[in-house]
Protein backbone atom coordinates (compact mmCIF):
# COMPACT_ATOMS: atom_id res chain seq x y z
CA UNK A 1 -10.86 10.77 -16.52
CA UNK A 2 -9.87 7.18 -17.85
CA UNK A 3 -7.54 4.94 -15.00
CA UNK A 4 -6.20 1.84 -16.02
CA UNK A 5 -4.56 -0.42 -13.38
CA UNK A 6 -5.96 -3.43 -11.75
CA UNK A 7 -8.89 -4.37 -10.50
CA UNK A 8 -9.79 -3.99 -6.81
CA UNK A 9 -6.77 -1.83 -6.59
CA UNK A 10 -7.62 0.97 -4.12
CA UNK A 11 -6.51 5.07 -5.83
CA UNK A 12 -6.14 8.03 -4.20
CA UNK A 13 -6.44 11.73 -5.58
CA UNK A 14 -5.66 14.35 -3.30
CA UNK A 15 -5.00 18.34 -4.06
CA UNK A 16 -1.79 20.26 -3.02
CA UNK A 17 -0.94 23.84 -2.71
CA UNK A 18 2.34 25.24 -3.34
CA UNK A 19 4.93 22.40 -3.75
CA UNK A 20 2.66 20.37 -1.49
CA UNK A 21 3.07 22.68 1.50
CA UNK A 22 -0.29 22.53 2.54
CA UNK A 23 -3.07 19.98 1.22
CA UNK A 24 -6.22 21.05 0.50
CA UNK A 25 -9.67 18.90 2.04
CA UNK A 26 -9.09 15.20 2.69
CA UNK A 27 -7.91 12.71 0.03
CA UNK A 28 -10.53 11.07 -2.33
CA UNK A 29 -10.15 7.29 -2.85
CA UNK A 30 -11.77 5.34 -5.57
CA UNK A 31 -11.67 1.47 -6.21
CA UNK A 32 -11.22 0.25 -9.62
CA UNK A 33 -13.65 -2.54 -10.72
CA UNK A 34 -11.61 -3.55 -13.67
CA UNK A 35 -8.95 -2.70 -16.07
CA UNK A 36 -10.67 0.23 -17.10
CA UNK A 37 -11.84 2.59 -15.16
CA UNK A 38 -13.87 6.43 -15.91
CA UNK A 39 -14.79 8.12 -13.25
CA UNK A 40 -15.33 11.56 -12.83
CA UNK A 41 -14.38 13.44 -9.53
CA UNK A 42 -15.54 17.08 -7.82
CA UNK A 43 -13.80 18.53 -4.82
CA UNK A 44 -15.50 21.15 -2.71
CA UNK A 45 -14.20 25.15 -3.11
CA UNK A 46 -10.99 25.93 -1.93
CA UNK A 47 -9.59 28.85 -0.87
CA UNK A 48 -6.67 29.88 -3.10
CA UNK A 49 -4.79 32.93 -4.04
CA UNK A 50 -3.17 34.08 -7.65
CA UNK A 51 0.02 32.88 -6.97
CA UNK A 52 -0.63 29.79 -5.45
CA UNK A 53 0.59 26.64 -7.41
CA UNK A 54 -2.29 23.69 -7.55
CA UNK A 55 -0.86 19.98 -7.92
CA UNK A 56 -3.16 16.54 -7.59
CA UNK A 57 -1.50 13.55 -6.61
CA UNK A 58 -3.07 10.22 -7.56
CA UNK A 59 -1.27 6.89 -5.60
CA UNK A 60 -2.25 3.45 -5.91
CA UNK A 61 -2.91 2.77 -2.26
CA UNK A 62 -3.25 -1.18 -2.63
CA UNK A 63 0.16 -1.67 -4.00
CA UNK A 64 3.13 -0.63 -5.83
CA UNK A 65 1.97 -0.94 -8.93
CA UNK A 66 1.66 2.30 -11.45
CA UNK A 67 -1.59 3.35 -12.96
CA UNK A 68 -1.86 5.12 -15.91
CA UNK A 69 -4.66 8.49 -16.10
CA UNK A 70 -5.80 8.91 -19.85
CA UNK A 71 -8.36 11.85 -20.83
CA UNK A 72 -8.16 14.34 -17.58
CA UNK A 73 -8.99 17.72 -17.65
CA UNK A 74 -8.74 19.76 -14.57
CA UNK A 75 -10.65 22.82 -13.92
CA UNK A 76 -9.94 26.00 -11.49
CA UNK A 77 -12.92 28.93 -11.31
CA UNK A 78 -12.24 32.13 -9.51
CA UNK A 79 -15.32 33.37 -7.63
CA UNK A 80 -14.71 37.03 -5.86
């Protein structure tokens, strides 16, 4: 994914579980080091069921300021 905000700002990216009822592993925080940021993030499996919902929250930690996420894709696998 693409991030721009500013630098040394401090994001976070965390996953959610049904109308963020329950989040899932610990919150992943990445600095920016300039305008432009690509980084590329992997979470470890989580347990989830069909009707679950998945969300991911991204906050800018350092301040109030918004960020703006170009060029994400988000993945889910099933393994039985």
């Amino acid at each position: 994914m693409s991030i721009t905000g500013t630098a040394a700002d401090v994001i976070s990216f965390a996953v959610f579980k049904n109308n963020k009822d329950v989040q899932m592993g610990s919150r992943v925080t990445h600095t920016l080091t300039g305008n432009i940021d690509a980084l590329n993030l992997s979470l470890p499996p989580m347990p989830f069921v069909p009707t679950d919902t998945v969300e991911i929250w991204i906050q800018n930690e350092t301040a109030g300021r918004d960020i703006t996420m170009q060029d994400a894709s988000f993945s889910v696998h099933r393994f039985d």
